[in-house]
N, C-alpha and C. Protein backbone atom coordinates (compact mmCIF):
# COMPACT_ATOMS: atom_id res chain seq x y z
N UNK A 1 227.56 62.30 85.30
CA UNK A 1 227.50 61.70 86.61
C UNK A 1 228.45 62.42 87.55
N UNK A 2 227.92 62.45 88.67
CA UNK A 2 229.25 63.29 89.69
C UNK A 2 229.13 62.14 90.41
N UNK A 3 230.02 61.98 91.53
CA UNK A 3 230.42 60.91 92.50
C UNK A 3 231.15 61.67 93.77
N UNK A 4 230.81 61.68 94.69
CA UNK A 4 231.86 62.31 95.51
C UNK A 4 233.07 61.22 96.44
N UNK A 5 232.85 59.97 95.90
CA UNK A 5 233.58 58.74 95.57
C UNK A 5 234.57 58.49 94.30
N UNK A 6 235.83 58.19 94.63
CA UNK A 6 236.64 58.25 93.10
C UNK A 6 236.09 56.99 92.14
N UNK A 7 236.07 57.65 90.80
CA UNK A 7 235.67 57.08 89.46
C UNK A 7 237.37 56.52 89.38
N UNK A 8 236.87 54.94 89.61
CA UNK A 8 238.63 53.76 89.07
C UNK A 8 238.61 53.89 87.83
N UNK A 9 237.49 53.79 87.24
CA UNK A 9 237.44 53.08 85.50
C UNK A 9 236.23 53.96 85.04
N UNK A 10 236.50 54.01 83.91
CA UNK A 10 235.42 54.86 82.98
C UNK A 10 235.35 54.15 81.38
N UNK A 11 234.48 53.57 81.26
CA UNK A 11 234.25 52.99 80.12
C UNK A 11 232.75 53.43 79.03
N UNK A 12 232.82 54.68 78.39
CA UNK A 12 231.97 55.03 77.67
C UNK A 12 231.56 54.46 76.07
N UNK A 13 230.19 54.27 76.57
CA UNK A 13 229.57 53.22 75.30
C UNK A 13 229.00 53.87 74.49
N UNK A 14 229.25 55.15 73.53
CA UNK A 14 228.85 56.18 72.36
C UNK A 14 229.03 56.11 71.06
N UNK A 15 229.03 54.62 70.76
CA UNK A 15 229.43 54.17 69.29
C UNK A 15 228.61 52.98 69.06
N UNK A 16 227.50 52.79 70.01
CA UNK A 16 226.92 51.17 69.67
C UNK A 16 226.05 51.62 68.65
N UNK A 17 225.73 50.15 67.79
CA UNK A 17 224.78 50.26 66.88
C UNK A 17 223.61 49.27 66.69
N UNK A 18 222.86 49.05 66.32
CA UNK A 18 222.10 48.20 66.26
C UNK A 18 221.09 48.03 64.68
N UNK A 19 220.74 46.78 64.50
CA UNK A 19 219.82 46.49 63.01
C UNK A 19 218.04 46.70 63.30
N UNK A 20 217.93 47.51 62.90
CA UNK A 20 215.93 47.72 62.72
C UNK A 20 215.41 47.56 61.50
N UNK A 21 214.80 46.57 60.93
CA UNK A 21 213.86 46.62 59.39
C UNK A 21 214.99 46.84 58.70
N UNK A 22 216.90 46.20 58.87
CA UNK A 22 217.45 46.10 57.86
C UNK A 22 218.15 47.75 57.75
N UNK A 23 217.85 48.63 58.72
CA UNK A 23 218.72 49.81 58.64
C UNK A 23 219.34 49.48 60.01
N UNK A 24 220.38 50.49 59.90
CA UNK A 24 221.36 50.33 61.32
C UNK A 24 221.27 52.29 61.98
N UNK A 25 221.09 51.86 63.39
CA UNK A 25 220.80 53.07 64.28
C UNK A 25 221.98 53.06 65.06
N UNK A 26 222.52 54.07 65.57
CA UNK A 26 222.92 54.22 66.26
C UNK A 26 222.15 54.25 67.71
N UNK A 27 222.66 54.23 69.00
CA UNK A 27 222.19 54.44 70.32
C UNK A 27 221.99 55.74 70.87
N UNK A 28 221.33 56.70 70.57
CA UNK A 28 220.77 58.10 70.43
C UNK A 28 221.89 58.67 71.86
N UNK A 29 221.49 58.44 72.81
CA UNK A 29 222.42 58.97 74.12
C UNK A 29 223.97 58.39 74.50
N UNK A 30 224.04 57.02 74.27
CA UNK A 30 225.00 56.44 74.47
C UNK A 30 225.22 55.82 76.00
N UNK A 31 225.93 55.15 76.76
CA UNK A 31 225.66 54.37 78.00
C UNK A 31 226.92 54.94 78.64
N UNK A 32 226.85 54.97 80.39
CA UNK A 32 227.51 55.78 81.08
C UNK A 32 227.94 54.10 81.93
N UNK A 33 229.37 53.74 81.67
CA UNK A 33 229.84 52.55 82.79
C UNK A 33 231.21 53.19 83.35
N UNK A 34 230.95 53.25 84.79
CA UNK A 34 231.90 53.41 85.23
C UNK A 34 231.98 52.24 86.61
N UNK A 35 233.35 52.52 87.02
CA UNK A 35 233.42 51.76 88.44
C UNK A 35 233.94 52.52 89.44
N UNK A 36 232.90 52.58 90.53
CA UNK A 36 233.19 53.76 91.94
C UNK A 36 233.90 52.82 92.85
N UNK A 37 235.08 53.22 93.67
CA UNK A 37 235.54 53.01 94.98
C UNK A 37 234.81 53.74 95.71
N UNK A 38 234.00 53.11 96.71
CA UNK A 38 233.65 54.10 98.00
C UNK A 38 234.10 53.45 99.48
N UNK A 39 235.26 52.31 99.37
CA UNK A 39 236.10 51.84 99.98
C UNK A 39 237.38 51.11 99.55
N UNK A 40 238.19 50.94 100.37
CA UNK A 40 239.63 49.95 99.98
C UNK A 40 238.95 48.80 99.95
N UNK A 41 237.64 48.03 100.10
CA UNK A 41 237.47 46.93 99.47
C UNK A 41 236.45 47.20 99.19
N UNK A 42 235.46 47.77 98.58
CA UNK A 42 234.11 48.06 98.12
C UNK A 42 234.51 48.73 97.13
N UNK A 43 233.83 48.14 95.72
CA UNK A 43 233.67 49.01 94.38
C UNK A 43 232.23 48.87 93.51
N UNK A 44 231.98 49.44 93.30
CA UNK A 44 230.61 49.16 92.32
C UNK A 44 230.78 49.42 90.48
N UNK A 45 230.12 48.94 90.10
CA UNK A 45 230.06 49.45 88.69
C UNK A 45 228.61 50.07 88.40
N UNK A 46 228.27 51.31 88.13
CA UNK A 46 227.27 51.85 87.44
C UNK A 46 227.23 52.11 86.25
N UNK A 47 226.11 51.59 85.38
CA UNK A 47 225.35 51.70 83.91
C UNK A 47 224.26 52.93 84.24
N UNK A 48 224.70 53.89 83.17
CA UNK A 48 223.51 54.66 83.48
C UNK A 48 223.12 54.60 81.52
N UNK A 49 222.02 55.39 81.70
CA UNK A 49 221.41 54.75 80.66
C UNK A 49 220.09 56.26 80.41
N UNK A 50 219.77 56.61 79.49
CA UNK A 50 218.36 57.26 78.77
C UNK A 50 217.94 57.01 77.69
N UNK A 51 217.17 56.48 77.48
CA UNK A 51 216.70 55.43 76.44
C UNK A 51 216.17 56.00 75.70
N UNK A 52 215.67 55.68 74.45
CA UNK A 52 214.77 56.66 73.58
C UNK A 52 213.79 57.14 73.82
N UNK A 53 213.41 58.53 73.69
CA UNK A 53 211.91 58.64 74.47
C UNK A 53 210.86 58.54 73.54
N UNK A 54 209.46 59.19 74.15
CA UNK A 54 208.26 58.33 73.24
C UNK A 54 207.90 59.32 72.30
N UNK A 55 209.02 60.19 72.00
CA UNK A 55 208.73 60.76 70.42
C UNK A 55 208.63 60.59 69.79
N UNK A 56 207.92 60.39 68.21
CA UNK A 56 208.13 59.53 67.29
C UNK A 56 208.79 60.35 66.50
N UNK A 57 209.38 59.48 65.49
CA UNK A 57 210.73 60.06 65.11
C UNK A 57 210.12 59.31 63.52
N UNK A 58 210.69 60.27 62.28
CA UNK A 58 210.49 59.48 61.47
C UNK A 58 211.11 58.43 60.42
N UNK A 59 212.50 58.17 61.30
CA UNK A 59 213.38 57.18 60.81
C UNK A 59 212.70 55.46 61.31
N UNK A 60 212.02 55.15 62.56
CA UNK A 60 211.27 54.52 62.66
C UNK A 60 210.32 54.53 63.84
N UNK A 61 209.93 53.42 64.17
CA UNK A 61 208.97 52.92 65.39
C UNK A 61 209.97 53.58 66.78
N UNK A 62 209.48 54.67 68.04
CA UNK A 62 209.83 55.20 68.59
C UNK A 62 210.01 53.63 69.89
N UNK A 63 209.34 52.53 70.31
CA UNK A 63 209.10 51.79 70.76
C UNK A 63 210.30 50.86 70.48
N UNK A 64 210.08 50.50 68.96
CA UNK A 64 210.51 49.66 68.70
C UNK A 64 212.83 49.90 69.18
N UNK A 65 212.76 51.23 68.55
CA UNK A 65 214.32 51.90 68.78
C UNK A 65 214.62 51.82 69.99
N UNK A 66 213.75 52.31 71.37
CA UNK A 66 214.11 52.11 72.70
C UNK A 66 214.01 50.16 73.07
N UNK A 67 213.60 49.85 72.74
CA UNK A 67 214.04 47.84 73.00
C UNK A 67 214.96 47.78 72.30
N UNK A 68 215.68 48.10 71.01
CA UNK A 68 216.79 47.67 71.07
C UNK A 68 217.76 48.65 71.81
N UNK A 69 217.75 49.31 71.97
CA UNK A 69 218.87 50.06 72.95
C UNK A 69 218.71 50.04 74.32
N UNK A 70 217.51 48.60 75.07
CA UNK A 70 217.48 48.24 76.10
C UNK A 70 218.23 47.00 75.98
N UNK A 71 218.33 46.28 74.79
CA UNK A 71 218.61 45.10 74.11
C UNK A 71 220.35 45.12 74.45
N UNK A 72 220.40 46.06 73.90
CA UNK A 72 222.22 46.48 73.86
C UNK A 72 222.86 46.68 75.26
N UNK A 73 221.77 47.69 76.34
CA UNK A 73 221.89 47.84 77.74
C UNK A 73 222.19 46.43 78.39
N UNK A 74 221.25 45.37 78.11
CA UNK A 74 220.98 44.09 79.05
C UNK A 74 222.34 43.83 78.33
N UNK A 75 222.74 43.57 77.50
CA UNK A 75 224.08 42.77 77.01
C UNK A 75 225.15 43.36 77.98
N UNK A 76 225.12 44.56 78.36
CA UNK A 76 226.57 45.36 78.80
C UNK A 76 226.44 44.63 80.55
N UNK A 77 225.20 44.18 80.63
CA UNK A 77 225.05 43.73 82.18
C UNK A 77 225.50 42.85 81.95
N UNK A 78 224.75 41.92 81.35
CA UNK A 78 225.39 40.50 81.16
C UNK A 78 226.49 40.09 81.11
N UNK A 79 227.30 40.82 80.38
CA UNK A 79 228.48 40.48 80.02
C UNK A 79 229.73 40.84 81.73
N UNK A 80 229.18 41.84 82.22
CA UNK A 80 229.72 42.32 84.17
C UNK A 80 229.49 41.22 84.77
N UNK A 81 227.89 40.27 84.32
CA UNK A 81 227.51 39.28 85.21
C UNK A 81 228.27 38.10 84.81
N UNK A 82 228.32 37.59 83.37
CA UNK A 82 229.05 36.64 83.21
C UNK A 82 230.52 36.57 83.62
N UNK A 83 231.30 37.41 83.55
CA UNK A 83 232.49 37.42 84.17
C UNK A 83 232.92 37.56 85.68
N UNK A 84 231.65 38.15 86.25
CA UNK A 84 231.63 37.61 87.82
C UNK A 84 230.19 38.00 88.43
N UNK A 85 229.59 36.69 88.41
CA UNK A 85 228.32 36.73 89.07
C UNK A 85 227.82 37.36 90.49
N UNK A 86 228.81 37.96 91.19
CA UNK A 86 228.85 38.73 92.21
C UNK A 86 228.87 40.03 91.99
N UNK A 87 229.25 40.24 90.72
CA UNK A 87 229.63 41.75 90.62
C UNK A 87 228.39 42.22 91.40
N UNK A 88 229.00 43.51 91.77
CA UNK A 88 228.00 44.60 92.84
C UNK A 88 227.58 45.37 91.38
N UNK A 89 226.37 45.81 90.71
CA UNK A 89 226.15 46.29 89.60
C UNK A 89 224.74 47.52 89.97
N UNK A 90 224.90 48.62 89.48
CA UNK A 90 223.73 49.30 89.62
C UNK A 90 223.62 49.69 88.10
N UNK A 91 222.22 49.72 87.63
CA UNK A 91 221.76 50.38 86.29
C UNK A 91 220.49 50.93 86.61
N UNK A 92 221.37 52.58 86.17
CA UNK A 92 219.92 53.50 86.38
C UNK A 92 219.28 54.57 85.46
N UNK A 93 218.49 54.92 85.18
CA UNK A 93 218.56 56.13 84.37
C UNK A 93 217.01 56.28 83.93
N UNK A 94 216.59 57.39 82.84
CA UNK A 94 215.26 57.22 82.53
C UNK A 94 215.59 56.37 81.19
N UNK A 95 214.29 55.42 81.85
CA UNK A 95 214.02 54.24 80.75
C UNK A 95 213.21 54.71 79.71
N UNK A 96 212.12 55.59 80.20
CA UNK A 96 211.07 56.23 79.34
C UNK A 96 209.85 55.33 78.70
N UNK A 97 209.56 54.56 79.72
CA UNK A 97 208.38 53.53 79.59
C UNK A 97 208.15 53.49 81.25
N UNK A 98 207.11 52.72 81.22
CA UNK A 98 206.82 52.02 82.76
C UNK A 98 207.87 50.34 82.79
N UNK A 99 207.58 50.05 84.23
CA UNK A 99 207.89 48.68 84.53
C UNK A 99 207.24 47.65 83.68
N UNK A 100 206.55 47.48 83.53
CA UNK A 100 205.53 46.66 82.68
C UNK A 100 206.08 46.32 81.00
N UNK A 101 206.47 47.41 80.60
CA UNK A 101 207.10 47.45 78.69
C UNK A 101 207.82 46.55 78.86
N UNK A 102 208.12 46.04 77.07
CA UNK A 102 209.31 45.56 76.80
C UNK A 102 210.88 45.97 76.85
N UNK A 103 210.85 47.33 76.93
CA UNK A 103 212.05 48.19 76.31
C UNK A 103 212.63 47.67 78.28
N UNK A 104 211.59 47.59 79.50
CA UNK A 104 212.81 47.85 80.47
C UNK A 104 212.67 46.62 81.09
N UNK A 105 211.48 45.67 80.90
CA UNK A 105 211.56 44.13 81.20
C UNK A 105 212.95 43.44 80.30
N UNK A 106 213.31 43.94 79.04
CA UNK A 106 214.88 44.02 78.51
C UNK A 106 215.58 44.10 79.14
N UNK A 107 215.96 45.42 80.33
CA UNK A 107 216.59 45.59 80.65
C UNK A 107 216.71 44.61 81.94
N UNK A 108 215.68 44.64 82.83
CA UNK A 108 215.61 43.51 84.09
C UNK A 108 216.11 42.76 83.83
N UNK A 109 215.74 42.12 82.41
CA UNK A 109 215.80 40.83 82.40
C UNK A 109 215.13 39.34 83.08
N UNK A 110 216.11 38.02 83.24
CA UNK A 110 215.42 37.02 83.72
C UNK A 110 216.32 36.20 83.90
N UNK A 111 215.73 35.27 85.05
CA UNK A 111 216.85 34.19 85.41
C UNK A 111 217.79 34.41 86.77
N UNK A 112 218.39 33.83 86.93
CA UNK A 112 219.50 33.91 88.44
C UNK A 112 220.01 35.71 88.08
N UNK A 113 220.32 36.27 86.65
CA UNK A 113 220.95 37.54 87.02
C UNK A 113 219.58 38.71 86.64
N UNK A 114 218.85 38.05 87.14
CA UNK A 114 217.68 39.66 86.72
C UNK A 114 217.73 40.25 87.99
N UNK A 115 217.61 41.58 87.36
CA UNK A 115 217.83 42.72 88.36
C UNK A 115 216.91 43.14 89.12
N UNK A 116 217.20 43.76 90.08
CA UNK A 116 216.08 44.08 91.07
C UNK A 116 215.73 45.40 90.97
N UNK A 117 214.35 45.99 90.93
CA UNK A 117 214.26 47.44 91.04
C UNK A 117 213.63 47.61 92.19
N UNK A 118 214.56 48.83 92.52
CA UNK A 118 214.02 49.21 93.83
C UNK A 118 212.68 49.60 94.10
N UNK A 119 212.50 50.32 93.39
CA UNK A 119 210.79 51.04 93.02
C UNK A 119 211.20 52.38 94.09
N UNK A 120 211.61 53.13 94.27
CA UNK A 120 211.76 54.26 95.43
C UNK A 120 210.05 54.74 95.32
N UNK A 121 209.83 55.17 96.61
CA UNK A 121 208.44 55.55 96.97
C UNK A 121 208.38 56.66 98.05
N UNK A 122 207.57 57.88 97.62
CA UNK A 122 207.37 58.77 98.60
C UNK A 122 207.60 58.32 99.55
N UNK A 123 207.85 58.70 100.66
CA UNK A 123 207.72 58.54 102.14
C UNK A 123 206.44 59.19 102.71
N UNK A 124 205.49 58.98 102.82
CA UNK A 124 204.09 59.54 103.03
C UNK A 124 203.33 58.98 103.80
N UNK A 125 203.53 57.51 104.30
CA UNK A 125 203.26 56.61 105.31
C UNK A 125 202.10 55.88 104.52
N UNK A 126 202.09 55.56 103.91
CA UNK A 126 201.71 54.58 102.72
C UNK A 126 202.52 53.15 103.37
N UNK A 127 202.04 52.52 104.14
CA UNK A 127 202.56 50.57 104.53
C UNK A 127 201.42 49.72 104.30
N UNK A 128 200.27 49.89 103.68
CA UNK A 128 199.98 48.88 103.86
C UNK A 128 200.01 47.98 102.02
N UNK A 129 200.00 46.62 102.11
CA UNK A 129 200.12 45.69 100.97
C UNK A 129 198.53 46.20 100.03
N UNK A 130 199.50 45.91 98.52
CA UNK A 130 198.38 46.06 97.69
C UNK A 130 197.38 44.81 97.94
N UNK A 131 195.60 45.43 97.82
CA UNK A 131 194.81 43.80 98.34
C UNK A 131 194.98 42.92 97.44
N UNK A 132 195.63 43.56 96.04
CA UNK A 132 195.58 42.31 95.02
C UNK A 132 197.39 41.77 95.46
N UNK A 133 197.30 40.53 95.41
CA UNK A 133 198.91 40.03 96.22
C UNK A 133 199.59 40.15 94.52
N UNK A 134 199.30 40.50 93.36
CA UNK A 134 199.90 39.95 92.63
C UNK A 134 200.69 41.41 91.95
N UNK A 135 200.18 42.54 92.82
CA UNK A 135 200.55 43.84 91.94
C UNK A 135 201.47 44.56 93.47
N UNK A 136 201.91 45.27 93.69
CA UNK A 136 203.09 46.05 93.87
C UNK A 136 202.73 46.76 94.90
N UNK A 137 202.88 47.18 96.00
CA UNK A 137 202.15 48.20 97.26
C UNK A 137 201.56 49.40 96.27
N UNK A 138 200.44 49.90 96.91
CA UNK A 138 200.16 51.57 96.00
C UNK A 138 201.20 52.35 96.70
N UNK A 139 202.02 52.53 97.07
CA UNK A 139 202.97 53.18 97.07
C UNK A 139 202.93 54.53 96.03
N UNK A 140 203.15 55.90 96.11
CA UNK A 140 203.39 56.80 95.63
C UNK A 140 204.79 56.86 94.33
N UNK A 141 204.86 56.30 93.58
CA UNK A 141 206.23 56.23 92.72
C UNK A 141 206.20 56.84 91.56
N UNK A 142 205.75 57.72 90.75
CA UNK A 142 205.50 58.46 90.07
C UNK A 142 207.04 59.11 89.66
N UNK A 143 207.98 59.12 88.27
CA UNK A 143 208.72 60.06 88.67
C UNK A 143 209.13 61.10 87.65
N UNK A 144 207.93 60.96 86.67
CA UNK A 144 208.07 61.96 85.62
C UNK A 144 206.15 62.49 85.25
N UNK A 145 206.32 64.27 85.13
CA UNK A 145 204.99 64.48 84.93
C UNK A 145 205.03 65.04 83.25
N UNK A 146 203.99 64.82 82.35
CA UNK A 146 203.79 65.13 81.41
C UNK A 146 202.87 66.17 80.81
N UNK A 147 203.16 67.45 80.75
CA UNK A 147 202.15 68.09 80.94
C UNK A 147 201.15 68.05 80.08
N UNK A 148 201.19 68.28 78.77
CA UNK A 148 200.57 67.95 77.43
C UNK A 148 199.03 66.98 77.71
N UNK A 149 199.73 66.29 78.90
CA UNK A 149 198.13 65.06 79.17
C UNK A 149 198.00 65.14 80.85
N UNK A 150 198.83 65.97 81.10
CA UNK A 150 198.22 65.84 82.68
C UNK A 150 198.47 64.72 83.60
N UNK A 151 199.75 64.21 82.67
CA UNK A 151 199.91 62.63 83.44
C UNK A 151 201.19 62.48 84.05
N UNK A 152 201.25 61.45 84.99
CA UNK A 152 202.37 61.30 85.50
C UNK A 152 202.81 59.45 85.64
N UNK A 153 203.69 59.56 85.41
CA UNK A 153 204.76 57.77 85.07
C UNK A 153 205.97 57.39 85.83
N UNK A 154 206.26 56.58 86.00
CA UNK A 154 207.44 55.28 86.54
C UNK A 154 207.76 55.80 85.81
N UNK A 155 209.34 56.74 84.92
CA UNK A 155 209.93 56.23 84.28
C UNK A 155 211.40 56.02 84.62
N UNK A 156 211.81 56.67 85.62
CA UNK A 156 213.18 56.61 86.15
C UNK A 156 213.44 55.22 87.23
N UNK A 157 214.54 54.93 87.11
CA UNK A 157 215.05 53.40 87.32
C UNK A 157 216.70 53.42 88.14
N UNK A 158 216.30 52.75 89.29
CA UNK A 158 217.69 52.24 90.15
C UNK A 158 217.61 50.68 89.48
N UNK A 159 218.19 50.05 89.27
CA UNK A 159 217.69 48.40 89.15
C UNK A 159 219.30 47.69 89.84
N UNK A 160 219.36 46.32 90.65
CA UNK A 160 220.44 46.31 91.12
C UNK A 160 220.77 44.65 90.89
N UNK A 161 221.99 44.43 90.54
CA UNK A 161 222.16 42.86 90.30
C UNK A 161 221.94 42.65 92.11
N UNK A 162 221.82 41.14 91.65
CA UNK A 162 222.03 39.97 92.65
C UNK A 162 223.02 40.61 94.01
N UNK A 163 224.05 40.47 93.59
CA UNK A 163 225.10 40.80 94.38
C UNK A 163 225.25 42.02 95.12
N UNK A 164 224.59 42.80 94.43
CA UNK A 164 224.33 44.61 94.59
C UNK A 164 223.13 44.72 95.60
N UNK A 165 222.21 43.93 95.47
CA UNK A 165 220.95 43.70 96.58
C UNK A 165 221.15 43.33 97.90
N UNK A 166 222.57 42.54 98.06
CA UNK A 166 222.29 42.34 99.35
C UNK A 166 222.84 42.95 100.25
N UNK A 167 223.49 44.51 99.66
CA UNK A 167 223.70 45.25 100.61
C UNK A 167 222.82 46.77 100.07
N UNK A 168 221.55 46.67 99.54
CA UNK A 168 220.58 47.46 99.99
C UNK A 168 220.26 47.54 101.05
N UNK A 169 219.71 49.13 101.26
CA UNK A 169 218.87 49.21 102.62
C UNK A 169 217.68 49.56 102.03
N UNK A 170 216.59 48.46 101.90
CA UNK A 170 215.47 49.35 101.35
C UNK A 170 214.49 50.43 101.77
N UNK A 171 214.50 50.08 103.41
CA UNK A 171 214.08 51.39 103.81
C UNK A 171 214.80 52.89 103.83
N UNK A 172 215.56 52.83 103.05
CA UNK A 172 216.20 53.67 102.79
C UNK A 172 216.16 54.47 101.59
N UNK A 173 215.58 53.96 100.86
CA UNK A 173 215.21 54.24 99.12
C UNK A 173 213.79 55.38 99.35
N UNK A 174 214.03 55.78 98.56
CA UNK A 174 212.74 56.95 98.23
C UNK A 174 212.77 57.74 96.73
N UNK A 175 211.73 58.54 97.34
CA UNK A 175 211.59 59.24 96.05
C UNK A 175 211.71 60.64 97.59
N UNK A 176 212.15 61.73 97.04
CA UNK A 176 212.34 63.24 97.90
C UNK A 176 211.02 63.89 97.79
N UNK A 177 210.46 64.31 98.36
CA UNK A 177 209.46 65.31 97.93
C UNK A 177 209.51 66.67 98.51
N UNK A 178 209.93 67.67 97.52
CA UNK A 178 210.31 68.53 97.87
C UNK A 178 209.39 69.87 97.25
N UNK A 179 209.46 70.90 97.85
CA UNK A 179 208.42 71.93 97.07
C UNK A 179 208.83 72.18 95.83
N UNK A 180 208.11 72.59 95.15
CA UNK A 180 208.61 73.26 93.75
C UNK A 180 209.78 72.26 92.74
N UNK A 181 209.36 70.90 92.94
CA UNK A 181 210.42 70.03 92.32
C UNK A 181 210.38 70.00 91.12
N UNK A 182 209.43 70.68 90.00
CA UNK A 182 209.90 70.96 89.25
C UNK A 182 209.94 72.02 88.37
N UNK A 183 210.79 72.56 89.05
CA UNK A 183 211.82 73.98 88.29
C UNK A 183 212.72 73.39 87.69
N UNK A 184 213.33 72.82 87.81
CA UNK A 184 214.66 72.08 87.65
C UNK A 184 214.33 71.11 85.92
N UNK A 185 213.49 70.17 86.54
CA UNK A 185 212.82 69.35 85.19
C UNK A 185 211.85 68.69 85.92
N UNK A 186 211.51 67.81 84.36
CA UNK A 186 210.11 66.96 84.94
C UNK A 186 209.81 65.63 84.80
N UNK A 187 211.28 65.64 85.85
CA UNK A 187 211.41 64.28 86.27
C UNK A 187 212.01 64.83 87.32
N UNK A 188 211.59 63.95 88.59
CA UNK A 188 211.91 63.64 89.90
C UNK A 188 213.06 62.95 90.27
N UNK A 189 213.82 63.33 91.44
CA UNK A 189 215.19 62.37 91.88
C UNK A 189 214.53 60.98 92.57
N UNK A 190 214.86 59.96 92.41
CA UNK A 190 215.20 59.04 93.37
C UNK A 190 217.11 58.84 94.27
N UNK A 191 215.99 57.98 95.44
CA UNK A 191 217.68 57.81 95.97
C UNK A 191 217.22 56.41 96.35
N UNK A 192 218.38 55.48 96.01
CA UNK A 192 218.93 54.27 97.13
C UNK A 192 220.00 54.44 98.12
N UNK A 193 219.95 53.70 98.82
CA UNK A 193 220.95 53.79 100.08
C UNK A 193 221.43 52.40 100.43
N UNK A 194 222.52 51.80 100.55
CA UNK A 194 223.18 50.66 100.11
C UNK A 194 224.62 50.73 101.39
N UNK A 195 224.66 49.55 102.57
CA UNK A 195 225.45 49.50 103.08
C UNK A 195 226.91 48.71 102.59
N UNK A 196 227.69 49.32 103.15
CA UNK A 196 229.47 49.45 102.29
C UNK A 196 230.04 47.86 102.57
N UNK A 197 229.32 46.31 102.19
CA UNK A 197 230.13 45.62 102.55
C UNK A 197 229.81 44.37 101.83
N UNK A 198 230.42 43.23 101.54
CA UNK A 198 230.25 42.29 100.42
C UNK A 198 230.05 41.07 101.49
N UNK A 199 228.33 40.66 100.80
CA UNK A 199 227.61 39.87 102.20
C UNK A 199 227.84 38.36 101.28
């Protein structure tokens, strides 16, 4: 992670473990918590996070390994939220599923502290509402391509507590679209944009 905001606290999570079918895994990447000052009274805490991807692996279920190490993720929120339900909290990273799975509905969660995802979306002039009210604008959000199938997925994630939402700017969120975006890799940046003050 870079910050061009000072890192107060750094708390790295590279030793968790978890029980599958009675064996114990470790958390393949490990979890990134830190807490940014980007004022004398504004601080945030960011979880970043890359979850198992959809390789199959032959120690077990490739699915099954990324829910619990979304399992372990939601606990590290919880535990920011239970000790202060205001906390300003961002958790981001590639989840390596869509919105829809278990491995990152884990992570959302439910209840007064489920998190909000931004969904960042091209800027392409895409406003109008999906006709079905129950599914999501078609919005352009795509942020990883796969070449092997020619496909492209949701898998990268801003998600923001309670407290952290109400100083989003959501018109401010996107996805960049830039030429040749991927040289680099193949996955796409998102950005949020979040005003500096505790509402």
């Amino acid at each position: 992670m870079l910050s061009k905001f000072p890192i107060v606290a750094h708390r790295p999570h590279t030793n968790d473990t978890f029980l599958l079918s009675g064996r114990q895994f470790h958390v393949s990447r490990g979890f990134l918590e830190v807490d940014i000052r980007v004022s004398t009274n504004y601080t945030f805490t960011l979880l970043g996070a890359h979850l198992k991807s959809q390789r199959p692996v032959p120690e077990a279920d490739e699915a099954e390994l990324r829910l619990e190490e979304a399992k372990l993720l939601r606990e590290k929120v919880d535990a920011l939220l239970d000790a202060n339900p205001n906390a300003n909290v961002v958790v981001l990273g590639d989840f390596n599923q869509g919105p829809a799975s278990p491995s990152t509905k884990a992570v959302i969660g439910r209840g007064k502290f489920k998190l909000v995802d931004t969904r960042p979306a091209e800027r392409n002039g895409d406003n109008l509402p999906n006709p079905n009210p129950r599914y999501a604008p078609r919005n352009v959000v795509w942020t990883h391509y796969y070449g092997a199938e020619d496909s492209y997925s949701r898998l990268d994630y801003i998600l923001l507590s309670p407290g952290m939402a109400r100083e989003w700017v959501k018109e401010e969120t996107y996805i960049p679209t830039v030429p040749n975006w991927g040289i680099g890799s193949d996955h796409r940046p998102i950005v949020a944009t979040f005003k500096v003050e505790n509402n």
